[in-house]
Protein backbone atom coordinates (compact mmCIF):
# COMPACT_ATOMS: atom_id res chain seq x y z
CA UNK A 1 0.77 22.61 -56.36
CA UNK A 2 4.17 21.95 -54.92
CA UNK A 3 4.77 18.85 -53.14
CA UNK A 4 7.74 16.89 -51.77
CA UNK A 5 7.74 13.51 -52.87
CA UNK A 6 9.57 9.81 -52.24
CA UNK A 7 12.19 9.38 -54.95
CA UNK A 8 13.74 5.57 -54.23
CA UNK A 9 15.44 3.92 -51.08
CA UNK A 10 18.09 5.62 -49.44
CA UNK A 11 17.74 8.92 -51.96
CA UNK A 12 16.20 12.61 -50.92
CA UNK A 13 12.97 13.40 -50.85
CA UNK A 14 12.30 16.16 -54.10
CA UNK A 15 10.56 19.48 -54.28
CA UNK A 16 8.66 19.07 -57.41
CA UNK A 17 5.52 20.73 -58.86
CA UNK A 18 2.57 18.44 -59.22
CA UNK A 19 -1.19 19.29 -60.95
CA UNK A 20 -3.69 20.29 -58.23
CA UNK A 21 -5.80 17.43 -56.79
CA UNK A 22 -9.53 17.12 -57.57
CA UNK A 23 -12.17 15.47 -55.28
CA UNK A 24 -13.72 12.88 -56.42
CA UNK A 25 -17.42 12.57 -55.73
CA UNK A 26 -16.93 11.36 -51.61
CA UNK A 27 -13.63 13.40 -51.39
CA UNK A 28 -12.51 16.32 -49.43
CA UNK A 29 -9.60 18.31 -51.05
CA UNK A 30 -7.55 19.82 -47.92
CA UNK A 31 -5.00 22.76 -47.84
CA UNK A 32 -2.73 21.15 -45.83
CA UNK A 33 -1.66 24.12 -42.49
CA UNK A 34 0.89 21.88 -40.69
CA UNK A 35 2.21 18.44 -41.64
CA UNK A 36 4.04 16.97 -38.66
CA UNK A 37 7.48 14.67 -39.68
CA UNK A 38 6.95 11.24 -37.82
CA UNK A 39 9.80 9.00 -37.30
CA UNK A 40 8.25 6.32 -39.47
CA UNK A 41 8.74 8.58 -42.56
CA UNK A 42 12.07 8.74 -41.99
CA UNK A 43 12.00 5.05 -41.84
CA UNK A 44 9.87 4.62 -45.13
CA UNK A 45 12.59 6.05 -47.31
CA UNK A 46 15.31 3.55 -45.40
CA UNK A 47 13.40 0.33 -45.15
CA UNK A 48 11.23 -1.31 -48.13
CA UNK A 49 8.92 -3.08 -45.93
CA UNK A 50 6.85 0.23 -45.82
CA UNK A 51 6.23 -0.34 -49.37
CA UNK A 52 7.25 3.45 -50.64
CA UNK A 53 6.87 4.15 -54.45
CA UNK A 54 8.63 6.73 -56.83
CA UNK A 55 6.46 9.54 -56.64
CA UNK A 56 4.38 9.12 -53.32
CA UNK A 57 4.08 12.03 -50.96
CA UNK A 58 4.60 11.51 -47.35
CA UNK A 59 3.07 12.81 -44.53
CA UNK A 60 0.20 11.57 -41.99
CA UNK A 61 0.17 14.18 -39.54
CA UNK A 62 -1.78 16.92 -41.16
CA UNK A 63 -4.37 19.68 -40.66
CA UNK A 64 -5.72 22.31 -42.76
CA UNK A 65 -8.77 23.81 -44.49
CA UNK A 66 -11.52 22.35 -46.58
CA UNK A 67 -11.24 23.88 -50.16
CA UNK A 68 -13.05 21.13 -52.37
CA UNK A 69 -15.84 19.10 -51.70
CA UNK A 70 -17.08 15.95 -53.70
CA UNK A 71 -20.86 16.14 -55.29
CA UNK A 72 -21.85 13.53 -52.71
CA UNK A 73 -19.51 14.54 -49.26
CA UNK A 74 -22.09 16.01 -46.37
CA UNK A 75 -21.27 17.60 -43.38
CA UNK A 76 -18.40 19.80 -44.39
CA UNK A 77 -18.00 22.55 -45.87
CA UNK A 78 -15.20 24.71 -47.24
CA UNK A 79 -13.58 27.05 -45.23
CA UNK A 80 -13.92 24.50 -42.37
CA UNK A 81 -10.90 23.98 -40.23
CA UNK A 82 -9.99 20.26 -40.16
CA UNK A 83 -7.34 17.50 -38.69
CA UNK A 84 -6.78 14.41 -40.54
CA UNK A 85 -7.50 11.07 -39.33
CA UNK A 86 -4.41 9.08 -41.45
CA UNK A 87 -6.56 6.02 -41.36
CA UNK A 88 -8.44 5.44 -44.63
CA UNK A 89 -12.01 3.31 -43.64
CA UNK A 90 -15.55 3.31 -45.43
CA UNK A 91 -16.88 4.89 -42.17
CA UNK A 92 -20.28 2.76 -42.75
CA UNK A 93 -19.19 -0.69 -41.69
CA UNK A 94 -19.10 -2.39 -37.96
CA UNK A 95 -15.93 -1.56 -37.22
CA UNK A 96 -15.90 1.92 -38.00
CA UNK A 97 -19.03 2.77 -36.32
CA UNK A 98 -17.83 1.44 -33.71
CA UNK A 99 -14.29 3.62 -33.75
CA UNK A 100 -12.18 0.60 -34.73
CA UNK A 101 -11.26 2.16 -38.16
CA UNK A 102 -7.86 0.31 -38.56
CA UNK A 103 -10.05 -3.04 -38.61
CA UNK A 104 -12.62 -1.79 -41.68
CA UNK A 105 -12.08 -3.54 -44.84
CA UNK A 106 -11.05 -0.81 -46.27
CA UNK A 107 -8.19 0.38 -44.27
CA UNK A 108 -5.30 1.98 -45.50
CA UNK A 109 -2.82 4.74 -44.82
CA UNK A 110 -3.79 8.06 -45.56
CA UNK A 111 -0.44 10.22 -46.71
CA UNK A 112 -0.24 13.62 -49.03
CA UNK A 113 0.76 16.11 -46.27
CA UNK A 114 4.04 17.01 -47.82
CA UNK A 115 2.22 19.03 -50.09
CA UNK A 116 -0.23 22.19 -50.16
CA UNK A 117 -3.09 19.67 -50.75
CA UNK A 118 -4.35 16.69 -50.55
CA UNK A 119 -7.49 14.77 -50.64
CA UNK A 120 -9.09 12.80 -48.25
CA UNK A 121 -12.52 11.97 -47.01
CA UNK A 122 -15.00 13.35 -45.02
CA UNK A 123 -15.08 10.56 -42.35
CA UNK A 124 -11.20 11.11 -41.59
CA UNK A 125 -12.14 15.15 -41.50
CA UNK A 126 -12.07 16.13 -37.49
CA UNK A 127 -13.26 19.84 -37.25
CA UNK A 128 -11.05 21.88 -35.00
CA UNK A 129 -12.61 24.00 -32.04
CA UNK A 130 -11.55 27.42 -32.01
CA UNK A 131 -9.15 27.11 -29.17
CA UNK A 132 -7.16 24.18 -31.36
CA UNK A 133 -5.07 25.82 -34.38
CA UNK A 134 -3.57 24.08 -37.40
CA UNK A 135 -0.34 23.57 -35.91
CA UNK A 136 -2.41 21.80 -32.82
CA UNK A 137 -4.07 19.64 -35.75
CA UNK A 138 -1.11 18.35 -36.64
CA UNK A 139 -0.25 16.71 -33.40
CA UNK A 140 -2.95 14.72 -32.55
CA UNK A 141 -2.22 11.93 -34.66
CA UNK A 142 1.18 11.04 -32.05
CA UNK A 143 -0.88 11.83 -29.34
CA UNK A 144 -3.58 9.19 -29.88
CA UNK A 145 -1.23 6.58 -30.73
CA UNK A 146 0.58 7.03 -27.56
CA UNK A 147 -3.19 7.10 -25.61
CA UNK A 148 -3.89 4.20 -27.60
CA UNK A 149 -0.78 2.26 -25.94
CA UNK A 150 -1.21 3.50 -22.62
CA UNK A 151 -5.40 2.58 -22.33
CA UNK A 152 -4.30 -1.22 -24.30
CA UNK A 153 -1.42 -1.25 -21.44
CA UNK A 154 -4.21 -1.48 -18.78
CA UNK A 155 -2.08 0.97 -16.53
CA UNK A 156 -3.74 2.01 -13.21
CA UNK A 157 -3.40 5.27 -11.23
CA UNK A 158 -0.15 4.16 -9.03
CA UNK A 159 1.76 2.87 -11.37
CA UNK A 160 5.49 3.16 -11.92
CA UNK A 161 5.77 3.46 -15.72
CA UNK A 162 8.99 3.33 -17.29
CA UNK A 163 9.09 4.60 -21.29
CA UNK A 164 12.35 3.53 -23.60
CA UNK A 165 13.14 6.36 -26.09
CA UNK A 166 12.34 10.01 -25.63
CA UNK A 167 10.47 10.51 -29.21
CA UNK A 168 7.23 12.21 -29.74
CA UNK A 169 6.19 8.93 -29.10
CA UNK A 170 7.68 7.97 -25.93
CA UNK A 171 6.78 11.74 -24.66
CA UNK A 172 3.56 11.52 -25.82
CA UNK A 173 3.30 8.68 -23.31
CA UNK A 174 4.80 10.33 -20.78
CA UNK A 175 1.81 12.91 -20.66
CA UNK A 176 -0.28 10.73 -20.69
CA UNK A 177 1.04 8.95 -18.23
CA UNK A 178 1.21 11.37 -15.79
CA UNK A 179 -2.23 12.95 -16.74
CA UNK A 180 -3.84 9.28 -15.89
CA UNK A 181 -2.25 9.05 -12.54
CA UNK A 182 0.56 7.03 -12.72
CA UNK A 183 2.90 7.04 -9.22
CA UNK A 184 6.62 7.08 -11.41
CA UNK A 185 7.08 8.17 -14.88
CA UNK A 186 11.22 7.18 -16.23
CA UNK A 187 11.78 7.95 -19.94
CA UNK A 188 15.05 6.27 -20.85
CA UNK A 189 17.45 6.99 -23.94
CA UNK A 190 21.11 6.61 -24.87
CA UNK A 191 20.93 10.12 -25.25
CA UNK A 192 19.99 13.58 -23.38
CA UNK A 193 18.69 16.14 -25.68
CA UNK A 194 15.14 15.40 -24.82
CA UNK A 195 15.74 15.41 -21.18
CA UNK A 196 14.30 18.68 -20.63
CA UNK A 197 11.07 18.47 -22.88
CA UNK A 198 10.31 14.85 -20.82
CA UNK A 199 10.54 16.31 -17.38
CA UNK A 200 8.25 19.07 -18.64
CA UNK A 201 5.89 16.41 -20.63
CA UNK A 202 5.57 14.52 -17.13
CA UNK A 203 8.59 12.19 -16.49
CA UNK A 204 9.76 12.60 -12.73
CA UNK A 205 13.39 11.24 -14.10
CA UNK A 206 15.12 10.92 -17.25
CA UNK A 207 17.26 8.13 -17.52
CA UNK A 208 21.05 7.93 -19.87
CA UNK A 209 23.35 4.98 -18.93
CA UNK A 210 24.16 2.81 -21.88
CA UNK A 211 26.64 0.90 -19.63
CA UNK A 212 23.87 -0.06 -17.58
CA UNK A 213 20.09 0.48 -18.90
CA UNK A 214 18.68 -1.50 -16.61
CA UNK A 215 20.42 -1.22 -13.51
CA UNK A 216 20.47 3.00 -13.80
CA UNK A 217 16.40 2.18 -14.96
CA UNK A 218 15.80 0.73 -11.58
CA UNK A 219 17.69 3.53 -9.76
CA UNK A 220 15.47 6.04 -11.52
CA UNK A 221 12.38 4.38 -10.95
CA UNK A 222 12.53 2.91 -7.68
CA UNK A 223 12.51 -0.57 -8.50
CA UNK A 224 10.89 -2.70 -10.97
CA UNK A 225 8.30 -1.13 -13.46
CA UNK A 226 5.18 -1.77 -14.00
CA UNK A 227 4.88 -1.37 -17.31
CA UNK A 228 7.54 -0.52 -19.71
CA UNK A 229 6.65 1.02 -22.88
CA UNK A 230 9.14 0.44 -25.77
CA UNK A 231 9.15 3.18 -28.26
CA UNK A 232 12.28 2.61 -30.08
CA UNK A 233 11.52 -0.30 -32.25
CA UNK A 234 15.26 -1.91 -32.27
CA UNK A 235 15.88 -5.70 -31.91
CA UNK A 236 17.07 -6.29 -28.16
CA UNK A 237 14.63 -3.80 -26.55
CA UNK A 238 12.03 -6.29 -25.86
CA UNK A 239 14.89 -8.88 -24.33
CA UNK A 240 15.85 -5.49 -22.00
CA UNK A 241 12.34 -4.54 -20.97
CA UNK A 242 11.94 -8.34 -19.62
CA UNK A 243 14.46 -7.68 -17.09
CA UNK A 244 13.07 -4.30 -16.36
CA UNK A 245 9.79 -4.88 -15.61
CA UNK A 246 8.24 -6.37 -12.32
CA UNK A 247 6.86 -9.79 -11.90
CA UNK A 248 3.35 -10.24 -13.74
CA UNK A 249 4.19 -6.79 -15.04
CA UNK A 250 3.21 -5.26 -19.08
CA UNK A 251 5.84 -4.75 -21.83
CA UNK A 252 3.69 -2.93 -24.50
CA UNK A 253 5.67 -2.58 -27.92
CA UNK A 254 4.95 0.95 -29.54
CA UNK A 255 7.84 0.97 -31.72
CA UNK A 256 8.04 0.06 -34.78
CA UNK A 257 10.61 -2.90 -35.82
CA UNK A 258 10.84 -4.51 -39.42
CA UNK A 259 13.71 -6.38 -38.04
CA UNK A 260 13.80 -9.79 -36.78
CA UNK A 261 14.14 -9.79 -32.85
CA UNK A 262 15.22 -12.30 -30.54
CA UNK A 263 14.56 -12.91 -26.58
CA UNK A 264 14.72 -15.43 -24.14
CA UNK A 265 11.12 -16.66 -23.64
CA UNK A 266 12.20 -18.33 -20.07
CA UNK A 267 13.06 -15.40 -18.38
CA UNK A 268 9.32 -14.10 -19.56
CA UNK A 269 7.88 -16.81 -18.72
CA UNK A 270 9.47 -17.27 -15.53
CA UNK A 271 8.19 -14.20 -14.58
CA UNK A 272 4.52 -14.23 -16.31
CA UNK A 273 5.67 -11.06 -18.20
CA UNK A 274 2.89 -9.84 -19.97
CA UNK A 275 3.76 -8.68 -23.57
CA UNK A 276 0.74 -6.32 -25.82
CA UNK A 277 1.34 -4.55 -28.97
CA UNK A 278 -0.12 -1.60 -30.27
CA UNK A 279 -1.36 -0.55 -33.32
CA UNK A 280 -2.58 2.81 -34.40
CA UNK A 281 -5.71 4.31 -32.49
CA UNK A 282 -9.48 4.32 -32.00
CA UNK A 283 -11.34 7.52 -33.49
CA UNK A 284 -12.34 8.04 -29.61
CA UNK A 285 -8.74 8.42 -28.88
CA UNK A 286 -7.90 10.39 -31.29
CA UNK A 287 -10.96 12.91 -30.46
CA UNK A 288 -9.65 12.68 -26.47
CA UNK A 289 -6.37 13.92 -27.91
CA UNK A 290 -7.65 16.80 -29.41
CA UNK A 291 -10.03 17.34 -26.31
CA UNK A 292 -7.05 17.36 -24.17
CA UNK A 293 -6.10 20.25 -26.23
CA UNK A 294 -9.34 22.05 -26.70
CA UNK A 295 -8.96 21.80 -22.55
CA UNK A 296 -5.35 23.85 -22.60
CA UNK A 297 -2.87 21.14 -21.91
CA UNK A 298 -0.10 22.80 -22.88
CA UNK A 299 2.48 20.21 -22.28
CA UNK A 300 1.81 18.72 -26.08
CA UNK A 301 2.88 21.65 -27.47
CA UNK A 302 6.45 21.14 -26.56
CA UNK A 303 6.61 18.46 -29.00
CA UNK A 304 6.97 20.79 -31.60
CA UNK A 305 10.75 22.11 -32.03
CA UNK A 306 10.64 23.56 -35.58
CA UNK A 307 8.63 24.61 -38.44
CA UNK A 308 10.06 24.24 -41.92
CA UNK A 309 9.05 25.08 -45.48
CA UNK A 310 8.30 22.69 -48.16
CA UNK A 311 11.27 24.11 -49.92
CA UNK A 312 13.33 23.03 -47.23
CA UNK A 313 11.75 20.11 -45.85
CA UNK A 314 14.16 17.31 -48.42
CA UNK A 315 17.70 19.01 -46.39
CA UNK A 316 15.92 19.14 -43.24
CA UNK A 317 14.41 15.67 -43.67
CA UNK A 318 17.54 14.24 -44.09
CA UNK A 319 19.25 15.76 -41.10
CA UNK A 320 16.23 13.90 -38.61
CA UNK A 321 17.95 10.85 -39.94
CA UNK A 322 20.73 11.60 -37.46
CA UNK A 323 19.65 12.20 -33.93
CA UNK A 324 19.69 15.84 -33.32
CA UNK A 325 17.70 18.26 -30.53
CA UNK A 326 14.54 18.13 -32.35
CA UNK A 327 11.42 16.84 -31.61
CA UNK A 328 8.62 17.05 -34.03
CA UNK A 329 9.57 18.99 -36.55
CA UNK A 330 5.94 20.75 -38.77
CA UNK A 331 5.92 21.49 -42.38
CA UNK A 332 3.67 24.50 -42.99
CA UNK A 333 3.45 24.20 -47.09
């Protein structure tokens, strides 16, 4: 098969031909359809917190079609059209029947999509109504970690939301968002290219004013907001969402930062500043993501701003290092 895979820190990705996977007895061999580019790929091959290894294939937003089944796998078959739950779990256990995969003992991070196959197992496999294609599929993972954030966030119909950074993350949110009632939806960034897709995802203002995030934040919003989601993941964020948000109001940390990060506990205190983090997704969420689409939201969709070979993905991944007009960017292998 061909497959892209992770060379070293700080070096391109390779288009390389690798033996065709096998299932083993509980597997599921998939042919990948789409395999969505998250920012946290981008930050695997820059960082070595993720752990990366020569010769690992990236990619945890994938769909595609059952081709191999294990001796022992039930309740697939092949030809069945399936997204990928990126969360490996026993699916037997407490925590998994209970949705809370990324607790099981087992857990672990499913990856393989920059490829034509891959193998997973039948417990991530999420059949895909016939309303929901491939490319759909490969969305839902963003989508449920943004729903995931927003139900942990405790956000009521009424609230004024305000989201920092305008990735698929931080729009994901802002459909959410809007589609759970909240009064205000502000996506802020240091940049505008994504000003367009948020107002059409559900922001009612897009915010740009480096000079003066929080001041132009409040302009936007109305005032102080209720909760502000950080999906950025850079040291300082969490010190500027403290003097964004209200009184008693939620800063819920969606971003991901390796980096050490500093803030004045005192002015969070003094103002009984409630901070959550969140971390992945329940299996309900991430089956309310794909019902949302099943349903014909259409505003998910606009995530998607190219789709790219597997030839081309190691230029093309390199370029989404540098912050460009696109979105989510789909490998179809």
């Amino acid at each position: 098969m061909r497959a892209v895979t992770f060379q070293g820190l700080h070096q391109p990705l390779a288009f390389e031909a690798l033996p065709d996977p096998t299932p083993g007895t509980s597997e599921v061999v998939v042919k990948v359809g789409r395999c969505g580019i998250c920012g946290s790929d981008l930050h695997m091959t820059e960082d070595p917190a993720y752990g990366c290894k020569h010769g690992d294939i990236l990619g945890h937003e994938f769909a595609g079609e059952v081709v191999g089944l294990g001796s022992k796998v039930e309740g697939l078959k092949t030809g069945d059209l399936v997204s990928v739950i990126p969360l490996v779990s026993c699916g037997a256990c407490e925590s998994c029947r209970k949705g809370e995969v990324q607790w099981c003992t087992q857990f672990g991070l499913q990856g393989g999509g920059y490829a034509e196959y891959a193998v997973t197992r039948p417990n991530q496999c999420v059949r895909l109504p016939t309303d929901v294609s491939i490319a759909d599929g490969a969305i839902i993972e963003p989508l449920a970690v943004a729903l995931h954030g927003v139900n942990l966030s405790g956000m009521k119909a009424g609230d004024k939301v305000l989201i920092l950074g305008a990735g698929p993350i931080g729009l994901a949110v802002a459909f959410w968002a809007r589609r759970m009632g909240a009064a205000k939806v502000a996506v802020q960034d240091i940049a505008d290219f994504q000003e367009q897709r948020a107002l059409d995802m559900g922001a009612d203002v897009f915010v740009v004013d480096p000079a003066d995030p929080v001041g132009s934040a409040e302009r936007g919003l109305g005032g102080k907001a209720d909760i502000v989601f950080e999906c950025v993941g850079l040291p300082g964020l969490i010190a500027q969402a403290v003097d964004q948000v209200k009184p008693r109001g939620t800063i819920l940390l969606l971003g991901l930062c390796t980096k050490p990060d500093t803030f004045n506990s005192f002015a969070m205190l003094s103002k009984e500043v409630r901070l959550v983090t969140s971390a992945f997704f329940t299996r309900q969420e991430y089956e309310a993501a794909l019902d949302a689409l099943d349903a014909g939201a259409m505003e998910p969709r606009l995530l998607v701003t190219d789709t790219i070979t597997l030839a081309d993905t190691p230029e093309i991944f390199e370029s989404l290092k540098r912050r460009t007009s696109q979105c989510k960017v789909l490998i179809a292998p």
